[in-house]
N, C-alpha and C. Protein backbone atom coordinates (compact mmCIF):
# COMPACT_ATOMS: atom_id res chain seq x y z
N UNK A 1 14.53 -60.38 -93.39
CA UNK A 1 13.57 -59.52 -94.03
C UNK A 1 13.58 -59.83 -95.53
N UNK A 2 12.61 -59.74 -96.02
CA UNK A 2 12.47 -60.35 -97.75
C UNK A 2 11.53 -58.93 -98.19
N UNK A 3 11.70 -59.27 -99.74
CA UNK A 3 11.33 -58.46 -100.60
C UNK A 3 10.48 -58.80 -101.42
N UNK A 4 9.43 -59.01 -101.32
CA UNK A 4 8.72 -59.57 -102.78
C UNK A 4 8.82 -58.83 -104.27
N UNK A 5 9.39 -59.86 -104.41
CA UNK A 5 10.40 -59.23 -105.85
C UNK A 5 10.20 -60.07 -107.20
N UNK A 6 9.58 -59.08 -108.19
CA UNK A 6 9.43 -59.44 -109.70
C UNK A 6 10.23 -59.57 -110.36
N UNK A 7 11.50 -58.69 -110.68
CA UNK A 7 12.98 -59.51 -111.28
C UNK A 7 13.95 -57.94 -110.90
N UNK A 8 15.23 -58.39 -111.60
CA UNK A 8 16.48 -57.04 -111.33
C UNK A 8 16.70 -56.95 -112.80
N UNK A 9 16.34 -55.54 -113.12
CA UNK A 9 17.35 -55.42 -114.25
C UNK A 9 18.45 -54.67 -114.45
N UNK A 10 19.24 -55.36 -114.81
CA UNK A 10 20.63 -54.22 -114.93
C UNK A 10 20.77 -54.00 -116.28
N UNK A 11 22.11 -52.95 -116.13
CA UNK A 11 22.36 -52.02 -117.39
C UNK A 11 21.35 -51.84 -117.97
N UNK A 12 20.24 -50.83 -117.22
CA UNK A 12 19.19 -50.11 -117.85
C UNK A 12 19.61 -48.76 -117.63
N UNK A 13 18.61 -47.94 -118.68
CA UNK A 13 19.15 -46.29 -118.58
C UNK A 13 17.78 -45.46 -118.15
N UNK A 14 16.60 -46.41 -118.56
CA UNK A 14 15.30 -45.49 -118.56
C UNK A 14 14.70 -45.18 -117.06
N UNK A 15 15.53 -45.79 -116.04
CA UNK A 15 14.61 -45.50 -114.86
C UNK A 15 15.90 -44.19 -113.80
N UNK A 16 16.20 -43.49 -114.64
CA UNK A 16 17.12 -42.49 -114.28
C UNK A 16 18.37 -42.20 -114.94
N UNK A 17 19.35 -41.47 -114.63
CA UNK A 17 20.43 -41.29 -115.49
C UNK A 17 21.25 -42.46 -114.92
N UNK A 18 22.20 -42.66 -116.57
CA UNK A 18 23.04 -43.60 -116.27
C UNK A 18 22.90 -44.74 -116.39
N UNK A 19 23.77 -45.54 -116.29
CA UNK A 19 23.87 -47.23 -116.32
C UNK A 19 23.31 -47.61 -114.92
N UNK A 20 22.17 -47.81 -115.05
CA UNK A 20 21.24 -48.22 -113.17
C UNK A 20 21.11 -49.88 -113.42
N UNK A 21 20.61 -50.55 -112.08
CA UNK A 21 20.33 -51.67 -111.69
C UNK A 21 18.95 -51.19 -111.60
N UNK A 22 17.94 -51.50 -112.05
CA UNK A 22 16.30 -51.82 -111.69
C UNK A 22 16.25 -52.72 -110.43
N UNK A 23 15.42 -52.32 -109.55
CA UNK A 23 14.63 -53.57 -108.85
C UNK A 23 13.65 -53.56 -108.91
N UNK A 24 12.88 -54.20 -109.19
CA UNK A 24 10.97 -54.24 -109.66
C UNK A 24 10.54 -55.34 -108.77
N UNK A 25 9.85 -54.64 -107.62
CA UNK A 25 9.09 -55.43 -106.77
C UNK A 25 7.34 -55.39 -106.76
N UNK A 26 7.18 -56.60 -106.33
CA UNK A 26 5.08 -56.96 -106.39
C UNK A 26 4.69 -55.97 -105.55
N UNK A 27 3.60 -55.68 -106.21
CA UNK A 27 2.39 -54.86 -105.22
C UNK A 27 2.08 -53.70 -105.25
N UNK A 28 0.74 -53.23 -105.50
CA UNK A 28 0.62 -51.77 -106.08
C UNK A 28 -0.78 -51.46 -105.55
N UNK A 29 -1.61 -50.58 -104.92
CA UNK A 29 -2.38 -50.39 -104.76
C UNK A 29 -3.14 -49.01 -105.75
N UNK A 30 -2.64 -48.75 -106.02
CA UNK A 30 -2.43 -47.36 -107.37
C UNK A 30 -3.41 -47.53 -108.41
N UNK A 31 -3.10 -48.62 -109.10
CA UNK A 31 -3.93 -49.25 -110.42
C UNK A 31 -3.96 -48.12 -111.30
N UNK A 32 -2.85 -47.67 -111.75
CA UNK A 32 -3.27 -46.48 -112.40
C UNK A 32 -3.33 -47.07 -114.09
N UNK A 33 -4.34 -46.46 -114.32
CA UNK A 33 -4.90 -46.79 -115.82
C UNK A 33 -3.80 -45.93 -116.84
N UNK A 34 -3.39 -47.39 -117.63
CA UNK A 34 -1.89 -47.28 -117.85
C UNK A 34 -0.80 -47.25 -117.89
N UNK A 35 -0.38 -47.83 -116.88
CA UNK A 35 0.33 -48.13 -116.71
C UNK A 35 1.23 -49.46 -117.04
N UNK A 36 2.52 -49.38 -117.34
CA UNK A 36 3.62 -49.69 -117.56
C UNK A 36 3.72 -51.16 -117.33
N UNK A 37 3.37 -51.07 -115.55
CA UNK A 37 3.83 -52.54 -114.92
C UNK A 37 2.71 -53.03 -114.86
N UNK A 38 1.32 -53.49 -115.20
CA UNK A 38 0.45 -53.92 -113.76
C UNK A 38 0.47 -55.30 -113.94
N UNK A 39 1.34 -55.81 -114.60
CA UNK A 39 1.73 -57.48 -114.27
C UNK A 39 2.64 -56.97 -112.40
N UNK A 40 3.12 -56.34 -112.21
CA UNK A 40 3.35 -55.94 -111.02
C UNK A 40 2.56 -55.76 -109.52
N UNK A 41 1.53 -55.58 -110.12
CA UNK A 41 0.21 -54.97 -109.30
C UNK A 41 -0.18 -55.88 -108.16
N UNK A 42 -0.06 -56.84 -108.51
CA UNK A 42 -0.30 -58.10 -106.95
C UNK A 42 0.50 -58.71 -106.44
N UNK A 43 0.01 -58.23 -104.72
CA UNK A 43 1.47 -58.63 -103.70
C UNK A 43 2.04 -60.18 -103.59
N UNK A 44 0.99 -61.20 -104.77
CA UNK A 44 2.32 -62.54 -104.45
C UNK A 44 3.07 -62.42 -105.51
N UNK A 45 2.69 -61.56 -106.16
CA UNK A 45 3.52 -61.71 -107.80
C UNK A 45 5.15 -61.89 -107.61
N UNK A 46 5.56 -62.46 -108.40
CA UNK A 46 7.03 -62.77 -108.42
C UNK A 46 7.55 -63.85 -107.00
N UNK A 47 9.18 -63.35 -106.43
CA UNK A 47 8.87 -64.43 -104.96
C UNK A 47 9.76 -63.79 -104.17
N UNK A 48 9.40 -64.24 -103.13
CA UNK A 48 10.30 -63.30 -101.87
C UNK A 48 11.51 -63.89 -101.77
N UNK A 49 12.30 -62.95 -102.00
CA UNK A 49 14.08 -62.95 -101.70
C UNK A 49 14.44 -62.15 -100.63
N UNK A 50 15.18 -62.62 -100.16
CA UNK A 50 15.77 -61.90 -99.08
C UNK A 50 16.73 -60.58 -98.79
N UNK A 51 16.69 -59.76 -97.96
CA UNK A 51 17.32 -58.30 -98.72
C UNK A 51 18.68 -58.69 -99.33
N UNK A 52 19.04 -59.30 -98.21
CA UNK A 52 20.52 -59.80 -98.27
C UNK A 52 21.07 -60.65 -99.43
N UNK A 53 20.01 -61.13 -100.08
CA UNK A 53 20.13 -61.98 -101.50
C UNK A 53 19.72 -60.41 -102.28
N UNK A 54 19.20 -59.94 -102.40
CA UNK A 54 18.67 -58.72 -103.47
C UNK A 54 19.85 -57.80 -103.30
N UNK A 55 20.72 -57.54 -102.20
CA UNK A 55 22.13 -56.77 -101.49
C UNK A 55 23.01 -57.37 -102.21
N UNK A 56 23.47 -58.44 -102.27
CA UNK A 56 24.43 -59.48 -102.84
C UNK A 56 24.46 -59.47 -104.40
N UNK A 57 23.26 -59.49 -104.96
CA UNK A 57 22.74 -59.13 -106.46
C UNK A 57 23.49 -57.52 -107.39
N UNK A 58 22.95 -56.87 -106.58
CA UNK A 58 23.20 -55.53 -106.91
C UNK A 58 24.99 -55.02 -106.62
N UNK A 59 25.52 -55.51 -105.37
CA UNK A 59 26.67 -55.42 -105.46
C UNK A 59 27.64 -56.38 -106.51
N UNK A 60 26.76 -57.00 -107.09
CA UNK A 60 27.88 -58.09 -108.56
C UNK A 60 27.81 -56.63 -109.40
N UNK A 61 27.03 -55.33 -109.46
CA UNK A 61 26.68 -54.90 -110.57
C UNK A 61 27.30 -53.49 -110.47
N UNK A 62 27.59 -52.53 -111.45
CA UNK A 62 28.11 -50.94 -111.59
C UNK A 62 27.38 -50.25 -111.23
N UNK A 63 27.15 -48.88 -110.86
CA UNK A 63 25.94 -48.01 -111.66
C UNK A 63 24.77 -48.12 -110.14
N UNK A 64 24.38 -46.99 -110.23
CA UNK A 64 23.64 -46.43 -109.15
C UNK A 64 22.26 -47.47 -109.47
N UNK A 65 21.02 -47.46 -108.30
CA UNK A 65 20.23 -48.30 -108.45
C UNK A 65 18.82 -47.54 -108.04
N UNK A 66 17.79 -48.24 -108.96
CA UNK A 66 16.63 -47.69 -109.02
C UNK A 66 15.39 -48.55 -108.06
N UNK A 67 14.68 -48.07 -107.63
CA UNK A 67 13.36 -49.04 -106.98
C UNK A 67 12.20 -48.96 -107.35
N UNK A 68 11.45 -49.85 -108.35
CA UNK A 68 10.21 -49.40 -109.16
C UNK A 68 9.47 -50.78 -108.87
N UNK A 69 8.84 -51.09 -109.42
CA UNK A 69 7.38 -51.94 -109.49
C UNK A 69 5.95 -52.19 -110.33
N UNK A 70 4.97 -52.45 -109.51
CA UNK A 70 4.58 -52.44 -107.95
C UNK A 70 4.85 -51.20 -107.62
N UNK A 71 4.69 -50.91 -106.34
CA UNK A 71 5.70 -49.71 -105.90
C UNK A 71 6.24 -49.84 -104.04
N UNK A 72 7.27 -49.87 -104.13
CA UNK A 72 8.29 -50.08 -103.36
C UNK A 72 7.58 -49.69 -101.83
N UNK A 73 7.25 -48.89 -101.46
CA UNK A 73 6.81 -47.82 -100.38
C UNK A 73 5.58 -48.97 -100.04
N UNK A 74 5.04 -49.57 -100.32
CA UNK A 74 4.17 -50.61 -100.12
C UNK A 74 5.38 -51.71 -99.32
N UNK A 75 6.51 -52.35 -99.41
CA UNK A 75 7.29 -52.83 -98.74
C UNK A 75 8.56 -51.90 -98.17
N UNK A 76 7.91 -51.15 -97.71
CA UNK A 76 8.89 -49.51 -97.30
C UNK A 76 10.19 -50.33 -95.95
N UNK A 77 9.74 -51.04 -95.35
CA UNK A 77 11.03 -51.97 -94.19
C UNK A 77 11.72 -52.40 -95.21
N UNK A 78 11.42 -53.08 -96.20
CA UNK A 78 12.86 -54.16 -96.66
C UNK A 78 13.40 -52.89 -97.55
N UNK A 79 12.58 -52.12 -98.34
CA UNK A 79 13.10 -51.36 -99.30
C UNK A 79 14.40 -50.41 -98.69
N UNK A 80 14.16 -49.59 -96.92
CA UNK A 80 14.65 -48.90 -96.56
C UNK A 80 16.13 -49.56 -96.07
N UNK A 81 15.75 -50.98 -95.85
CA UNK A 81 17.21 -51.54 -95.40
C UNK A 81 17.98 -51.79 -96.40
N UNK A 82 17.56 -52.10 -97.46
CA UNK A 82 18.31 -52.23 -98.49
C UNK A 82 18.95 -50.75 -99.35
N UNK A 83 18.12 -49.83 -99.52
CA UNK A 83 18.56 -48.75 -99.73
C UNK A 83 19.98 -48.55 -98.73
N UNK A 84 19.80 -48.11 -97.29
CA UNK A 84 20.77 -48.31 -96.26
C UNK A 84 21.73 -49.23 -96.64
N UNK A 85 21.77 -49.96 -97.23
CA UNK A 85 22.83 -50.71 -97.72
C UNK A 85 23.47 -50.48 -98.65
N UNK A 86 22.98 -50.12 -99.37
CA UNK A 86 23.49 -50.01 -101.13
C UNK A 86 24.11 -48.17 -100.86
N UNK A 87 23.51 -47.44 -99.95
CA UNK A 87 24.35 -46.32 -99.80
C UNK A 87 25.26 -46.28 -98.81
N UNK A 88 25.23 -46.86 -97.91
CA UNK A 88 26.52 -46.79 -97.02
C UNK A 88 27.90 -47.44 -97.34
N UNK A 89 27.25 -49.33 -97.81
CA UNK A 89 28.18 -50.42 -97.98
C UNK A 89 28.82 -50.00 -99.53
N UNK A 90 28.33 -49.90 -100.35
CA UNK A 90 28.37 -49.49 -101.85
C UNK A 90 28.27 -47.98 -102.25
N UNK A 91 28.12 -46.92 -101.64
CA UNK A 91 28.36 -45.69 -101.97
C UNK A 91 27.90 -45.14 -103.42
N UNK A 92 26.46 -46.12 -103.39
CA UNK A 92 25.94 -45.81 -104.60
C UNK A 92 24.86 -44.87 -104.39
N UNK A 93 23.97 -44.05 -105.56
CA UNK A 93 22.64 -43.47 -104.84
C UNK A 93 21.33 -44.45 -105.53
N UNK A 94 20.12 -43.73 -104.75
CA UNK A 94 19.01 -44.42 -105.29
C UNK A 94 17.79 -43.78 -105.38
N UNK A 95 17.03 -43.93 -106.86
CA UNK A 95 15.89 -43.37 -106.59
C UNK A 95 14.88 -44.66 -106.63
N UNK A 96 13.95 -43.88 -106.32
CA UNK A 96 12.66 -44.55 -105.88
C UNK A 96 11.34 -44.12 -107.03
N UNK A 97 10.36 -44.84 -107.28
CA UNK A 97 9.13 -44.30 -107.87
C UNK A 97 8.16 -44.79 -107.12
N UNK A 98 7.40 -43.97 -107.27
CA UNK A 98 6.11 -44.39 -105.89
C UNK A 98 4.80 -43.36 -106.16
N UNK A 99 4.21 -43.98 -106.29
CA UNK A 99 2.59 -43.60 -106.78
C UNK A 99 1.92 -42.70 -105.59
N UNK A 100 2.75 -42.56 -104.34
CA UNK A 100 2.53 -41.67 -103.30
C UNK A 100 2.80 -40.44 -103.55
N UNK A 101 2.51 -39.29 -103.60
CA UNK A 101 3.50 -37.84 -103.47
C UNK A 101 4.28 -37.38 -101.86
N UNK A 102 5.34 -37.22 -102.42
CA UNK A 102 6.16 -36.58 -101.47
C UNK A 102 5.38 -36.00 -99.98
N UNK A 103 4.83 -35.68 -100.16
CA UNK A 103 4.09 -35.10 -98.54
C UNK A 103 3.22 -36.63 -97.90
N UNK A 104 2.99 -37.33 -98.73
CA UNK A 104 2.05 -38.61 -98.38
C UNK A 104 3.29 -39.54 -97.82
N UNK A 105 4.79 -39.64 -98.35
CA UNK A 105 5.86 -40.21 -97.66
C UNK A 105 5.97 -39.49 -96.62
N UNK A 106 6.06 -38.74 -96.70
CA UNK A 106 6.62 -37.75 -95.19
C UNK A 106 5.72 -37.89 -94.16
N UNK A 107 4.21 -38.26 -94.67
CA UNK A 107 3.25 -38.54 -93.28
C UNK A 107 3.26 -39.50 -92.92
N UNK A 108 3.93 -40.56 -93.41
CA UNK A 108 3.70 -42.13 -92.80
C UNK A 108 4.95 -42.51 -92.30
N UNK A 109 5.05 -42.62 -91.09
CA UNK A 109 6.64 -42.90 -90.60
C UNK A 109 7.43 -43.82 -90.80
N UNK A 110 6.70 -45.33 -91.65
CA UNK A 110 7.44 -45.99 -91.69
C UNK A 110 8.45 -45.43 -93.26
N UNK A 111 7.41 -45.14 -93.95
CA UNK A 111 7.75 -44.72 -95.78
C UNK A 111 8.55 -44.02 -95.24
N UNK A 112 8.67 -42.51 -94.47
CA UNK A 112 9.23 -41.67 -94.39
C UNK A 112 10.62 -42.00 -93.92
N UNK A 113 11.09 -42.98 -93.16
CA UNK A 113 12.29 -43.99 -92.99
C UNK A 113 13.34 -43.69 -94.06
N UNK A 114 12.72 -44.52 -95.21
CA UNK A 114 13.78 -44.88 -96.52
C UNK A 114 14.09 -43.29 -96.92
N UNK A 115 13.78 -42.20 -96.96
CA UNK A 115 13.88 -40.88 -97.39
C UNK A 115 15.35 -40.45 -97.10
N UNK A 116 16.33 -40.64 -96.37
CA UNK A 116 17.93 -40.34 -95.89
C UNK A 116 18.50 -40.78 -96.89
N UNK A 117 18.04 -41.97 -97.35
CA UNK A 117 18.62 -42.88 -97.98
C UNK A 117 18.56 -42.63 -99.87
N UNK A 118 17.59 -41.77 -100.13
CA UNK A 118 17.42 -41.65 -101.54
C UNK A 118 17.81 -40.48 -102.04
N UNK A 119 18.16 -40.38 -103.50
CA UNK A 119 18.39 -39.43 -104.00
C UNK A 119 17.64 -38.67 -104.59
N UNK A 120 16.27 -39.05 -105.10
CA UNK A 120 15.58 -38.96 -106.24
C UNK A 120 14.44 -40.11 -105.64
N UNK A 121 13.10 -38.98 -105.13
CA UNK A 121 11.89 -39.81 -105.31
C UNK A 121 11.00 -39.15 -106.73
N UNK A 122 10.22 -39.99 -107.48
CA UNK A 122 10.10 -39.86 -108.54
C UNK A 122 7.98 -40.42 -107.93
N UNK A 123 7.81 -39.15 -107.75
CA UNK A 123 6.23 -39.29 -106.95
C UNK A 123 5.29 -38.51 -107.97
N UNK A 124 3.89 -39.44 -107.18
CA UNK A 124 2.26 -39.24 -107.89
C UNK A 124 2.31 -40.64 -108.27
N UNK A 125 0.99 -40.93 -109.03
CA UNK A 125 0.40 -41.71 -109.75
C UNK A 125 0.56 -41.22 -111.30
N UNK A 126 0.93 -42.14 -112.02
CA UNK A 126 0.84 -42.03 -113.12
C UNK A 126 -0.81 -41.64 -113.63
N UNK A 127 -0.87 -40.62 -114.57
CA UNK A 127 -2.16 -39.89 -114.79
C UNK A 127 -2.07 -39.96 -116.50
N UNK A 128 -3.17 -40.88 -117.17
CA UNK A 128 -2.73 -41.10 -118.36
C UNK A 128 -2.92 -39.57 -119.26
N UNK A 129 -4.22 -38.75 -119.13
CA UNK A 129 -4.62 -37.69 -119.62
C UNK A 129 -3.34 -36.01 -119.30
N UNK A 130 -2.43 -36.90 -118.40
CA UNK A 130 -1.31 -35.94 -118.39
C UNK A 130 -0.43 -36.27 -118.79
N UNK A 131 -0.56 -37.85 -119.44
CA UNK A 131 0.67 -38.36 -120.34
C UNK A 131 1.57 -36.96 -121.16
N UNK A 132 3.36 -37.37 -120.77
CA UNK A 132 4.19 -36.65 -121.59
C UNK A 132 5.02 -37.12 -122.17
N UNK A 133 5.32 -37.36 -123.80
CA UNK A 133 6.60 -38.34 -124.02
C UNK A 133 7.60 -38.03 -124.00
N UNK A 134 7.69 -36.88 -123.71
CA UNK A 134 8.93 -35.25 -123.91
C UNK A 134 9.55 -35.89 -122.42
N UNK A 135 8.97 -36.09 -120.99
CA UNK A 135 9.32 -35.90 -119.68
C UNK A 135 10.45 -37.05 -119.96
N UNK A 136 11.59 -36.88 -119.01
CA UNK A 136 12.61 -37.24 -118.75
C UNK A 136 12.49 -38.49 -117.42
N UNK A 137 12.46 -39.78 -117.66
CA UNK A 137 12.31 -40.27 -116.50
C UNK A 137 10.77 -40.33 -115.29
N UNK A 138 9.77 -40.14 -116.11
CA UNK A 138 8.62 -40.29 -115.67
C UNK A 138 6.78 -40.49 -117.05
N UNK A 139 6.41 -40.47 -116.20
CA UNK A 139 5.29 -40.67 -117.28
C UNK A 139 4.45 -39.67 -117.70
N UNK A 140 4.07 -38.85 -116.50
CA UNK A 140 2.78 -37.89 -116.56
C UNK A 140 3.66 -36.62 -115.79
N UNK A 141 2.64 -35.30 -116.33
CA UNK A 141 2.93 -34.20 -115.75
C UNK A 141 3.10 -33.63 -114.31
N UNK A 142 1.81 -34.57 -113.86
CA UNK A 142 1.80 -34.38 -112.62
C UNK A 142 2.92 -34.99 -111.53
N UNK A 143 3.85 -36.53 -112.04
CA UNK A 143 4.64 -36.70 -111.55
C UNK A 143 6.17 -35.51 -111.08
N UNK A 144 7.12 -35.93 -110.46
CA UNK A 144 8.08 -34.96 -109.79
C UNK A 144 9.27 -35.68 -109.54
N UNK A 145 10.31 -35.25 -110.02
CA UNK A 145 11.96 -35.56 -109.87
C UNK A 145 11.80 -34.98 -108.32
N UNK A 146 11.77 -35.53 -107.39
CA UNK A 146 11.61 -34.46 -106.30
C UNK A 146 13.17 -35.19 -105.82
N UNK A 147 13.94 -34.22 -105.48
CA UNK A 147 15.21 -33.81 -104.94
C UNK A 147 15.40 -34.19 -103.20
N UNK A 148 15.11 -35.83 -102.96
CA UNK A 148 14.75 -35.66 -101.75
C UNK A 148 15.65 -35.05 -100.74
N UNK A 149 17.14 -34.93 -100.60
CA UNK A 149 17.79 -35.01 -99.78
C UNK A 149 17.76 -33.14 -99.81
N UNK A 150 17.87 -32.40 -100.73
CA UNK A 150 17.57 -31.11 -100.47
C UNK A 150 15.98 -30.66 -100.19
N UNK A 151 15.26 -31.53 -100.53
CA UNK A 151 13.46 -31.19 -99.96
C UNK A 151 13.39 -31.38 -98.42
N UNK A 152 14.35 -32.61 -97.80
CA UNK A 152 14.49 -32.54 -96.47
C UNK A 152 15.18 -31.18 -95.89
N UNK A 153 16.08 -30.69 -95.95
CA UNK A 153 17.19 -29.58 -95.77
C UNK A 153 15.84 -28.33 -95.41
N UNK A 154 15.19 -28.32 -96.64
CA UNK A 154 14.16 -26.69 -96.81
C UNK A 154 12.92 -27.17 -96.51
N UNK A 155 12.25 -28.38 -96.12
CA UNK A 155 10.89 -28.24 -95.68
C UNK A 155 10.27 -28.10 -96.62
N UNK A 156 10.54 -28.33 -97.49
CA UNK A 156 9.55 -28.28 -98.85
C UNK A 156 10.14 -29.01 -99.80
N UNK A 157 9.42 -29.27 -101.35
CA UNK A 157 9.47 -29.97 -102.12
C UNK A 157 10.86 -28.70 -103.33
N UNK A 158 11.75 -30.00 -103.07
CA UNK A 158 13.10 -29.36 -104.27
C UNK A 158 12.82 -30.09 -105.54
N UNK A 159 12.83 -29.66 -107.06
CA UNK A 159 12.92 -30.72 -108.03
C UNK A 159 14.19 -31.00 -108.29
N UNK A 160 14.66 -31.87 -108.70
CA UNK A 160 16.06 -32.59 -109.11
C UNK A 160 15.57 -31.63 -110.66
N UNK A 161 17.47 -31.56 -110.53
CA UNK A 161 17.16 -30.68 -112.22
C UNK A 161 18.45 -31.66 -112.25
N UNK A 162 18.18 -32.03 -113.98
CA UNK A 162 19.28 -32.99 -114.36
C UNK A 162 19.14 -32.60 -115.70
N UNK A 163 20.79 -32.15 -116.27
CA UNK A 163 21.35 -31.98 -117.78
C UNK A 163 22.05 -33.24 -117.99
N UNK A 164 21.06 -33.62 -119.44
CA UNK A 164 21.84 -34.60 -119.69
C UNK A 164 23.24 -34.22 -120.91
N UNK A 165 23.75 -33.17 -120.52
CA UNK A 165 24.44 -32.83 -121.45
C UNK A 165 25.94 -33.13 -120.90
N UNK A 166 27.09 -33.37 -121.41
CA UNK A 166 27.93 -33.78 -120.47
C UNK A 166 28.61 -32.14 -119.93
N UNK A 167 29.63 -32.71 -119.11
CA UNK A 167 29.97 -31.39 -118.12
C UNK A 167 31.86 -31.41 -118.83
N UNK A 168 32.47 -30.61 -119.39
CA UNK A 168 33.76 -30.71 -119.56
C UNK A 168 34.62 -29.62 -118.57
């Protein structure tokens, strides 16, 4: 199984808390005006690696791992096995960003797959006229820290609340 994949970045902080691994994979159907990536936006962009090469990558590295783009949920099989990997084999967590909202994963069974596996889906389309520079880890208002593993538990949408203040 392969990944069509634009590059990895590590020791980044902006795509969640902490010292994360980025993975930025091709393909976006979203096009949202304004966005960030849209050198991302087309599915040959970058080149297909294999999970197990993108698995191998991330375990050289510290620090929990992020899945952005493109957007991931567009290659929702390789994304979910690899997630499955990086949390079972590596006991790391992972969020996801995805131009889908939370109820639009939950209706498609394959997307809805990778969801066990994440910590933090980070859903909507980026909406430039709701641009916020204040928001923590997203772009627009309408986006959501959504809390997946407790949104599964209650049947509804949980937000991740995160202090970045330390804890003594």
């Amino acid at each position: 199984m392969e990944i069509q994949l634009i590059r990895i970045v590590e020791d980044t902080t902006v795509d969640g808390p902490g010292w994360r691994t980025s993975v930025y994979c091709a393909g976006c159907r979203h096009a949202c005006a304004g966005c960030h990536n849209p050198e991302t936006w087309s599915f040959t962009a970058g080149e297909a690696v294999s999970v197990a090469d993108v698995f191998d990558r991330i375990a050289q590295t510290e620090g929990n791992v992020t899945f952005s783009g493109g957007d991931p949920m567009y290659q929702a099989e390789a994304f979910t096995e690899l997630a499955r990997r990086i949390v079972t084999e590596l006991h790391r967590t992972v969020w996801c960003y995805t131009g889908f909202t939370f109820d639009e994963v939950m209706a498609d069974a394959t997307m809805r797959r990778m969801l066990p596996y994440l910590e933090v889906l980070v859903d909507g389309p980026f909406i430039a006229a709701e641009r916020d520079l204040d928001l923590m880890f997203r772009g627009s208002r309408n986006q959501r820290l959504v809390d997946v593993q407790a949104s599964l538990k209650a049947g509804h949408v949980i937000e991740f609340e995160w202090d970045p203040r330390p804890k003594f």
